[in-house]
C-alpha atoms as a PDB file:
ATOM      1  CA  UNK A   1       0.000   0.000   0.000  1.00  0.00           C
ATOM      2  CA  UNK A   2       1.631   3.300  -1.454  1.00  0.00           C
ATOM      3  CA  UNK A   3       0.967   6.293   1.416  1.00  0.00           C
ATOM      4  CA  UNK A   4       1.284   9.761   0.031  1.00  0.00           C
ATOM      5  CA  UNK A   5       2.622  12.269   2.248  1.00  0.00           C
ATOM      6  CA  UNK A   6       1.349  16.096   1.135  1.00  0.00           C
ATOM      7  CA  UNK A   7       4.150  18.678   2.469  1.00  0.00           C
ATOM      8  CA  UNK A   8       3.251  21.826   3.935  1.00  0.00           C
ATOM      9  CA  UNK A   9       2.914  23.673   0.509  1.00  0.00           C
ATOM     10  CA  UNK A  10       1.138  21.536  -1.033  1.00  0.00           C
ATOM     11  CA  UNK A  11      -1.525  20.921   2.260  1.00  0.00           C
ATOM     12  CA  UNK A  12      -1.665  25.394   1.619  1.00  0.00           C
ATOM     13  CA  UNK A  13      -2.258  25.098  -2.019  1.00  0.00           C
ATOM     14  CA  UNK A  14      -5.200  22.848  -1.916  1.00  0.00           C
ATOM     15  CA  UNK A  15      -6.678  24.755   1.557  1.00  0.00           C
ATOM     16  CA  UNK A  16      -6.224  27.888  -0.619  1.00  0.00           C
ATOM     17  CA  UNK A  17      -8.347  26.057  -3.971  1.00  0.00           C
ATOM     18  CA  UNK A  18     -11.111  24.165  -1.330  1.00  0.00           C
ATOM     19  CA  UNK A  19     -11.732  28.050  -0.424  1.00  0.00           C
ATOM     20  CA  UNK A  20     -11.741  29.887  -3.050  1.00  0.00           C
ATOM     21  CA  UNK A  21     -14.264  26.614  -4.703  1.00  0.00           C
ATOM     22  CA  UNK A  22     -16.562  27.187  -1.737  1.00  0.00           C
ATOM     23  CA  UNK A  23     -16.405  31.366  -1.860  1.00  0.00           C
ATOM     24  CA  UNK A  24     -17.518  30.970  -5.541  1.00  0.00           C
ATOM     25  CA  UNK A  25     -20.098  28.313  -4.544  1.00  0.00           C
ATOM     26  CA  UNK A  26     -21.638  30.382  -2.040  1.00  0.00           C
ATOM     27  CA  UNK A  27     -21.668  33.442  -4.647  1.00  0.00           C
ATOM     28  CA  UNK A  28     -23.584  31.117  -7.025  1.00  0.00           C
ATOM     29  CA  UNK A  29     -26.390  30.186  -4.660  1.00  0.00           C
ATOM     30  CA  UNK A  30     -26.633  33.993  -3.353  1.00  0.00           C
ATOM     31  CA  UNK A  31     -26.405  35.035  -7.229  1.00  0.00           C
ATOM     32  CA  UNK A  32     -28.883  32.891  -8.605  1.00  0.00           C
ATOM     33  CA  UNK A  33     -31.487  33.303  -5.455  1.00  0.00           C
ATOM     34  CA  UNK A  34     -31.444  37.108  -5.589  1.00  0.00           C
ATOM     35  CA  UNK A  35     -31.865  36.747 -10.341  1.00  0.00           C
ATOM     36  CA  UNK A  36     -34.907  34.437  -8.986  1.00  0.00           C
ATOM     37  CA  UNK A  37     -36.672  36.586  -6.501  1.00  0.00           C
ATOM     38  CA  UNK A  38     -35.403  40.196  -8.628  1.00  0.00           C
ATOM     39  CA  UNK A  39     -35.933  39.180 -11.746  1.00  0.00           C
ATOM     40  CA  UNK A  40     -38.255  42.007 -13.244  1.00  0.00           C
ATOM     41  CA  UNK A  41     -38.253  44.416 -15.465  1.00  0.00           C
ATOM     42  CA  UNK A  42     -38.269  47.897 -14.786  1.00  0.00           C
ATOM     43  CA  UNK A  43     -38.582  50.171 -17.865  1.00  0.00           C
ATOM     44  CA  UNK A  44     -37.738  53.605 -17.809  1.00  0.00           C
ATOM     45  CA  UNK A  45     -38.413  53.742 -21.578  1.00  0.00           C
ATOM     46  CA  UNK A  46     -40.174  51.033 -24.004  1.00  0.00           C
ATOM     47  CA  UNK A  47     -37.735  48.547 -25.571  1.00  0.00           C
ATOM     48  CA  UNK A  48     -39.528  48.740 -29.358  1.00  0.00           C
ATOM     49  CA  UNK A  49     -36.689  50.711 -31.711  1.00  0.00           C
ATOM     50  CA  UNK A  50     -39.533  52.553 -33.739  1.00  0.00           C
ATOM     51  CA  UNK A  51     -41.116  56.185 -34.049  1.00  0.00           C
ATOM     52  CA  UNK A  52     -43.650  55.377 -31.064  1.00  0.00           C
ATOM     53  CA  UNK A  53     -44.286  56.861 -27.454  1.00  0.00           C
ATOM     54  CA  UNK A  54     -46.459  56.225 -25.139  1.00  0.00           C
ATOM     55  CA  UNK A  55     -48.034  58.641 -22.820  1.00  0.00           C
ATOM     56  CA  UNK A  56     -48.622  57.659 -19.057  1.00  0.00           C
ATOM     57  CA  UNK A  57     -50.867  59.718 -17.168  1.00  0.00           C
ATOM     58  CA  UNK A  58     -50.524  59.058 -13.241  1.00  0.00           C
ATOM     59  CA  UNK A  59     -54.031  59.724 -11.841  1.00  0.00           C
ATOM     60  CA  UNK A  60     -54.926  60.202  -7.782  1.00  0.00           C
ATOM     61  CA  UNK A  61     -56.146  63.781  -7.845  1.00  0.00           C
ATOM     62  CA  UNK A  62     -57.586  66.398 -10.989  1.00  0.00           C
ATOM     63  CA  UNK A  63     -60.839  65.303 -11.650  1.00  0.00           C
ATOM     64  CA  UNK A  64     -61.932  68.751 -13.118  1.00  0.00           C
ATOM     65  CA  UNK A  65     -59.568  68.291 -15.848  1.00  0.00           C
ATOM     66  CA  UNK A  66     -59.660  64.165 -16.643  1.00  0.00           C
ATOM     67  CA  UNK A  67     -62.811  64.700 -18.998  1.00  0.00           C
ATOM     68  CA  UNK A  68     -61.254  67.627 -21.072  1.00  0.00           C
ATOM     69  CA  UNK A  69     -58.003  65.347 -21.440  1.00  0.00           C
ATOM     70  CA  UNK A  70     -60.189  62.449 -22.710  1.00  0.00           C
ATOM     71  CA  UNK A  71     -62.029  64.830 -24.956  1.00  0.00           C
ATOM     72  CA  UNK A  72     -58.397  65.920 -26.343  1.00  0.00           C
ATOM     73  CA  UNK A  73     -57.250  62.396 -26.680  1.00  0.00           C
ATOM     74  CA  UNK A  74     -60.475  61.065 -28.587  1.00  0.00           C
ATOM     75  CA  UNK A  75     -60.508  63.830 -31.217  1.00  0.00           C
ATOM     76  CA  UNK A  76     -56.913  62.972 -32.322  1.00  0.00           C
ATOM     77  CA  UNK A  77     -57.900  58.858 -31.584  1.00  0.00           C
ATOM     78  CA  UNK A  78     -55.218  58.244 -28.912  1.00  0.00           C
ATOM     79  CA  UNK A  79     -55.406  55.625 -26.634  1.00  0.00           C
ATOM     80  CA  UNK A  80     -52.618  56.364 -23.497  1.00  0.00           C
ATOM     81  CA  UNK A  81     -52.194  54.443 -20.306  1.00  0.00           C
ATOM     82  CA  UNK A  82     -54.079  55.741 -16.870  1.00  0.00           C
ATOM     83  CA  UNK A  83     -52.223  54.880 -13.445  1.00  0.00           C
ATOM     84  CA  UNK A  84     -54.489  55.115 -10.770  1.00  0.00           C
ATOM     85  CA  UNK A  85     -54.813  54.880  -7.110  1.00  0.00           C
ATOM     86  CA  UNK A  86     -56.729  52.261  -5.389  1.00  0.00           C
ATOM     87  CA  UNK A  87     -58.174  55.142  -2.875  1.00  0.00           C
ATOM     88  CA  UNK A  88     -59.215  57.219  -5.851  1.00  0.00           C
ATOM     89  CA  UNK A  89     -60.824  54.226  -7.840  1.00  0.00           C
ATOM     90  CA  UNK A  90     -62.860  53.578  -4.797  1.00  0.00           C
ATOM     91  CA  UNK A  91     -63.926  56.927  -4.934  1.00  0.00           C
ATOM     92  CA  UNK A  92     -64.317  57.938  -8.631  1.00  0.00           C
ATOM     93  CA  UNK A  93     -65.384  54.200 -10.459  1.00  0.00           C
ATOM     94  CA  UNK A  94     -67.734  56.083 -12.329  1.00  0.00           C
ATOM     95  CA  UNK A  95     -65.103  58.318 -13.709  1.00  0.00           C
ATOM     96  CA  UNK A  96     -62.729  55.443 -14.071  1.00  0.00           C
ATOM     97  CA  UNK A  97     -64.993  53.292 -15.950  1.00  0.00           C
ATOM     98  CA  UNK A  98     -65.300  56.517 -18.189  1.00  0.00           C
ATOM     99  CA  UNK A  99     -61.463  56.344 -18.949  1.00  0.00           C
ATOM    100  CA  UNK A 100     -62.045  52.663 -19.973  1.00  0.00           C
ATOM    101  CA  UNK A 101     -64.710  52.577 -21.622  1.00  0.00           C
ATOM    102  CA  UNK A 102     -62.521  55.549 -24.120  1.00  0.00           C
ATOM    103  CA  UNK A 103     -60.122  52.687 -24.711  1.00  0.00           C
ATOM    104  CA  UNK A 104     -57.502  53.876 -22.919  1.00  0.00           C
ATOM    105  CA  UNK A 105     -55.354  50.991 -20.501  1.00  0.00           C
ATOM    106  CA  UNK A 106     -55.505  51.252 -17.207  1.00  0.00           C
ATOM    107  CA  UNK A 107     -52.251  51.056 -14.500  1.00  0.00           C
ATOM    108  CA  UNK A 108     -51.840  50.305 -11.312  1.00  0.00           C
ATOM    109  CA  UNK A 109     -50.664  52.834  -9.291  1.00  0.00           C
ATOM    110  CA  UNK A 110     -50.289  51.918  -5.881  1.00  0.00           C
ATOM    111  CA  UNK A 111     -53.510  51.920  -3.182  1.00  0.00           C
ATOM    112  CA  UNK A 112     -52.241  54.979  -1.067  1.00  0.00           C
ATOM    113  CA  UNK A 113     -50.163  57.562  -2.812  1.00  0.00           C
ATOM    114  CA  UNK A 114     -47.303  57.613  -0.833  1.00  0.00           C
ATOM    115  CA  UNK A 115     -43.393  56.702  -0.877  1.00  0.00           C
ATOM    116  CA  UNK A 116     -43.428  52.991  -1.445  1.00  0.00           C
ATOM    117  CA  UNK A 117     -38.958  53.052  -0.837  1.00  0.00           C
ATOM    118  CA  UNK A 118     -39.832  53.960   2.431  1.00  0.00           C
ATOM    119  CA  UNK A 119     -42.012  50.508   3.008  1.00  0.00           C
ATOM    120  CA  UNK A 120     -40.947  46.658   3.967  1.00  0.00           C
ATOM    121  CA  UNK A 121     -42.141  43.953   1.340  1.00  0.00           C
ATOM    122  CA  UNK A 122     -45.358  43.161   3.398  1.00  0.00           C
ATOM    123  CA  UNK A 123     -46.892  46.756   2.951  1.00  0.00           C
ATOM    124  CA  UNK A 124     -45.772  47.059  -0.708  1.00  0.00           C
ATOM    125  CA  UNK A 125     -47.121  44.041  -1.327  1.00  0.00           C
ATOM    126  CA  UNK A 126     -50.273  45.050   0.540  1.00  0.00           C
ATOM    127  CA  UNK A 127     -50.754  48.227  -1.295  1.00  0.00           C
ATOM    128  CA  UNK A 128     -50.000  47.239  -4.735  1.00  0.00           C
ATOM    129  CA  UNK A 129     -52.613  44.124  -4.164  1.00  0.00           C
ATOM    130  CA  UNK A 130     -55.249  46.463  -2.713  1.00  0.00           C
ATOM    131  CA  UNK A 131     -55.369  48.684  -5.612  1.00  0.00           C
ATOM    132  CA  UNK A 132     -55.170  45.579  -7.870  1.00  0.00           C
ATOM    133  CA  UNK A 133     -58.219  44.393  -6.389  1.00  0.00           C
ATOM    134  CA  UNK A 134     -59.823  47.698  -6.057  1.00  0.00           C
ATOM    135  CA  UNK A 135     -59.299  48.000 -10.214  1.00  0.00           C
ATOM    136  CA  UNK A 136     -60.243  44.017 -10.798  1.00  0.00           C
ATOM    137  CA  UNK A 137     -63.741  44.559  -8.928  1.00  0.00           C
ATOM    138  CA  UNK A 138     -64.976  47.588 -10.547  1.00  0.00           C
ATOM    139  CA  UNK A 139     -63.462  47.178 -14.200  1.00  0.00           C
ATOM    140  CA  UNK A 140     -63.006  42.986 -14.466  1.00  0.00           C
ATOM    141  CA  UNK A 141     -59.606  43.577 -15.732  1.00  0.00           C
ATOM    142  CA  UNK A 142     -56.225  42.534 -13.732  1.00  0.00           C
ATOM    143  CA  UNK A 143     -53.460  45.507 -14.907  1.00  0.00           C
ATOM    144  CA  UNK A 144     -50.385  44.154 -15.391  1.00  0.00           C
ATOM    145  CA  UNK A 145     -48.168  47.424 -15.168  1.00  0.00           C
ATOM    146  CA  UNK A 146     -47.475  49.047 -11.459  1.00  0.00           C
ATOM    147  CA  UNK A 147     -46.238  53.103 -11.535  1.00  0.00           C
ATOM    148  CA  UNK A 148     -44.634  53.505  -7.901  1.00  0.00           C
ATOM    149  CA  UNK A 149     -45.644  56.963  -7.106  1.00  0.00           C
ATOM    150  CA  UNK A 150     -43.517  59.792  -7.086  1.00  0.00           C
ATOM    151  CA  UNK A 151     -41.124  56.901  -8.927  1.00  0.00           C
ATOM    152  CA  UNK A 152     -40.443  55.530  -5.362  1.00  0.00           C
ATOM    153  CA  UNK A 153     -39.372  52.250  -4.631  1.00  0.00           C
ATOM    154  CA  UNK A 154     -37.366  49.625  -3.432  1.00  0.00           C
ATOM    155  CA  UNK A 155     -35.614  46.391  -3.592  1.00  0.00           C
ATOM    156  CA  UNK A 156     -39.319  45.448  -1.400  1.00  0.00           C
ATOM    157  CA  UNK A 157     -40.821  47.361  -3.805  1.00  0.00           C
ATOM    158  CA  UNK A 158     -39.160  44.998  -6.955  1.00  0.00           C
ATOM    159  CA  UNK A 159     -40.207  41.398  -5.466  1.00  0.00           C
ATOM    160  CA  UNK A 160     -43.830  42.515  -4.179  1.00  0.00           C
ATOM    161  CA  UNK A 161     -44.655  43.682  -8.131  1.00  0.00           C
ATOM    162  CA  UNK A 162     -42.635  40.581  -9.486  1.00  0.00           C
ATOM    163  CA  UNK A 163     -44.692  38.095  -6.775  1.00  0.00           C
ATOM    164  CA  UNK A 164     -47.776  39.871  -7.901  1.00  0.00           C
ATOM    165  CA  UNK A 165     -46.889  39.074 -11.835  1.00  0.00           C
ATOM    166  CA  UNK A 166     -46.056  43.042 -12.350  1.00  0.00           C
ATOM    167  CA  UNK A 167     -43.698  45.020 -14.620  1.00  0.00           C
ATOM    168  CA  UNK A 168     -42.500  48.632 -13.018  1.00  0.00           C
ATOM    169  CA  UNK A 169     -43.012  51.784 -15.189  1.00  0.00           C
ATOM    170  CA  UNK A 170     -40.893  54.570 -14.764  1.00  0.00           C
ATOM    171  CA  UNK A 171     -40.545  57.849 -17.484  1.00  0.00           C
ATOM    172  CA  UNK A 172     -37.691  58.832 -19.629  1.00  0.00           C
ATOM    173  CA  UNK A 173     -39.498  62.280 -20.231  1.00  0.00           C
ATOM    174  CA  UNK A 174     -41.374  63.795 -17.087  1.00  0.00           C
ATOM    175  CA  UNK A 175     -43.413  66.757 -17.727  1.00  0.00           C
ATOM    176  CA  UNK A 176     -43.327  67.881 -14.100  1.00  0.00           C
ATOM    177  CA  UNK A 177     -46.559  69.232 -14.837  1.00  0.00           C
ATOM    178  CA  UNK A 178     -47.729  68.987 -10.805  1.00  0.00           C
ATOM    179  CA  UNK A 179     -45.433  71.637  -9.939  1.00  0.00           C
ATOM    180  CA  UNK A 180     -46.788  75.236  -9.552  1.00  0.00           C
ATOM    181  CA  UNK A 181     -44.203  76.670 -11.657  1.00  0.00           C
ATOM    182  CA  UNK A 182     -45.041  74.385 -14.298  1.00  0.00           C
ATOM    183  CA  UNK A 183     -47.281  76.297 -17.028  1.00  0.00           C
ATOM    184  CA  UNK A 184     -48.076  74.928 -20.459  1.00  0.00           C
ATOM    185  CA  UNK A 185     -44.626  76.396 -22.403  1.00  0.00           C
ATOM    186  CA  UNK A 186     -42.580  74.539 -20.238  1.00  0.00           C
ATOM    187  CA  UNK A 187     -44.370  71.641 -20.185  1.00  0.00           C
ATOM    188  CA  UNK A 188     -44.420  71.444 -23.969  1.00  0.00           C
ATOM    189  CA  UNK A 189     -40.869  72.392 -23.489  1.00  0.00           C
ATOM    190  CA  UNK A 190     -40.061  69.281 -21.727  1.00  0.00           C
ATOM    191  CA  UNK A 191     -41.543  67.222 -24.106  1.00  0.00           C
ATOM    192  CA  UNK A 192     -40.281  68.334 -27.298  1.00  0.00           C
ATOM    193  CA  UNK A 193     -36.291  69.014 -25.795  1.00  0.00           C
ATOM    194  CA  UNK A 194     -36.507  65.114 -24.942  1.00  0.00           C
ATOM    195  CA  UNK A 195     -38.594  63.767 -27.393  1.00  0.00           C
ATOM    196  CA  UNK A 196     -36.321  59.851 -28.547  1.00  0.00           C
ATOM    197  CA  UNK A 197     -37.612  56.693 -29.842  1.00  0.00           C
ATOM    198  CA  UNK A 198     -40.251  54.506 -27.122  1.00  0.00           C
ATOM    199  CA  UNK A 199     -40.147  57.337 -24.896  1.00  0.00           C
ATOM    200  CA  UNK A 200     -42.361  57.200 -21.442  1.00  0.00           C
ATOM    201  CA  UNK A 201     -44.152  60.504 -21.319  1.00  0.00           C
ATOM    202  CA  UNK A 202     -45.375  61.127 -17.754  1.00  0.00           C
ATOM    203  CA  UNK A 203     -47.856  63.501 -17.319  1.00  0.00           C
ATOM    204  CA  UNK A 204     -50.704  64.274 -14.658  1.00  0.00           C
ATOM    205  CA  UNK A 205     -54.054  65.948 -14.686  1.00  0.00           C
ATOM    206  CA  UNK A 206     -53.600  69.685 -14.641  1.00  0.00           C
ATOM    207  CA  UNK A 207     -55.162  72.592 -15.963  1.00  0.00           C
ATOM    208  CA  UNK A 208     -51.849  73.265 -17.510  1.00  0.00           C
ATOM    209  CA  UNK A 209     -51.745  69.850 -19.066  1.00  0.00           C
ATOM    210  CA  UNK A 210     -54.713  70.417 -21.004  1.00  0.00           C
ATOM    211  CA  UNK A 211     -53.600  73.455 -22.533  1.00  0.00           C
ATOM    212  CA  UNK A 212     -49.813  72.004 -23.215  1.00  0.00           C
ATOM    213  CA  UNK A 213     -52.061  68.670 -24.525  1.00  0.00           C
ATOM    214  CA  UNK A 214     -52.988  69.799 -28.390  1.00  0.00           C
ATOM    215  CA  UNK A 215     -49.654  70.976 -28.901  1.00  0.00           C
ATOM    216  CA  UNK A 216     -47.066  68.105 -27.790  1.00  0.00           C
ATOM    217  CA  UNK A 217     -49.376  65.615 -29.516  1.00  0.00           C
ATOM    218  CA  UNK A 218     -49.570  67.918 -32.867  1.00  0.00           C
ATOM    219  CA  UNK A 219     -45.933  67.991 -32.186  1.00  0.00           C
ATOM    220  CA  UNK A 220     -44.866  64.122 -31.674  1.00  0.00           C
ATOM    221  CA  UNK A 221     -47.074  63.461 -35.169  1.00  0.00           C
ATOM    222  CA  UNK A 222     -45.379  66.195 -36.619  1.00  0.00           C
ATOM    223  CA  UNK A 223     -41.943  64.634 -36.335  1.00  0.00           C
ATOM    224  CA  UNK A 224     -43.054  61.126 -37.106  1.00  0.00           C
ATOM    225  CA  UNK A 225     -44.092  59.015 -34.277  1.00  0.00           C
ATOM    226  CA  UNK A 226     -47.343  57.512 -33.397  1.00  0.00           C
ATOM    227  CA  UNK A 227     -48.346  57.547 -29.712  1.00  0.00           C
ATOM    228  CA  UNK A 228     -49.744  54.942 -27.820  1.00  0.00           C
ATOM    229  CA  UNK A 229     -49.718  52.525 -24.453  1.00  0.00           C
ATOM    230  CA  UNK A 230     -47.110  51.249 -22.418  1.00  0.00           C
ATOM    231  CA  UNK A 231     -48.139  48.044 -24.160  1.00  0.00           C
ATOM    232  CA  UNK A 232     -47.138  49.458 -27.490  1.00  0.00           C
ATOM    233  CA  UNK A 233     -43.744  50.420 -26.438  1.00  0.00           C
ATOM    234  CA  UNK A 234     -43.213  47.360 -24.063  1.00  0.00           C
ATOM    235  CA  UNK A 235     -43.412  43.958 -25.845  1.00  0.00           C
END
């Protein structure tokens, strides 16, 4: 029987592979658990190369203007995607099923409108589910897209929408049309500075809106592209 006898350098070599073969290991497992729970995509912009935006209007507040918007969007035919809050679908179905029924798709955008970075997985979850449900019961549709409000989230955030069979939507142009200082030049402004292939318009319900409204649409056909959903820009 042959005995092999390993000397010192040889005994620090192998220590030295064994550990670097279990680091990586351990890596792997980590690596692979966090691509399986994280695994969702958050679009900022569309992914379709081709002349086409889509228009998201983020909707908890500005009922007065809503109806002139939808009158704006049906007399150029343009279907864009509503994000609204649970808490304002419970109180406005009516004027929700009115958005609808225009064609437009409809977003979820959180039950409460608040900071959903600053909550733990159970609450995001809780919230985007709510509103889900809230949408589901008076429509009979299931959205499929979740806008965090004010853009807010976390890594929570990312595996409540993904266990709830969600995509994020963010903007790559954002009117900032909520802000006081924000009147219909600069608003248009925004738009047309910006203005690149499956762009994410974000916009809100504002007097100012309305008025900026004609002219960044006349302005988006003008230069070629069409304007539609999230769905059209996300495939």
């Amino acid at each position: 029987m042959k005995i092999f006898i390993i000397n010192k350098k040889t005994l620090y070599t192998l220590l030295i592979i064994i550990s670097i073969i279990l680091i990586v290991g351990i890596f792997m497992v980590f690596y692979n658990r966090a691509e399986e729970t994280f695994n969702i995509d958050i679009y900022y912009k569309g992914n379709v190369d081709e002349k086409i935006v889509a228009i998201a209007c983020n909707i908890d507040w500005g009922n007065e203007y809503i109806e002139k918007m939808l009158n704006i969007l049906a007399e150029k035919d343009i279907k864009i995607t509503c994000f609204v809050t649970g808490r304002w679908a419970e109180k406005y179905p009516e004027l929700l099923k009115t958005i609808y029924k225009a064609g437009h798709q409809i977003g979820n955008h959180g039950y409460n409108h608040i900071d959903y970075d600053k909550l733990d997985y159970d609450k995001n979850r809780l919230e985007i589910l709510k509103a889900h449900n809230v949408i589901k019961d008076i429509l009979g549709i299931e959205p499929i897209f979740f806008s965090p409000p004010s853009g807010a989230y976390n890594e929570n955030t990312i595996k409540a929408a993904k266990d709830l069979n969600y995509d994020i939507i963010m903007w790559s142009i954002d009117t900032i049309d909520w802000r006081e200082d924000s009147n219909k030049e600069k608003i248009v402004s925004r738009v047309i500075n910006n203005l690149h292939n499956s762009a994410i318009i974000l916009i809100h319900p504002t007097q100012e809106t309305v008025k900026a409204l004609p002219e960044i649409i006349s302005y988006i056909h003008d230069k070629g592209y069409e304007i539609g959903t999230i769905s059209d820009v996300v495939k």
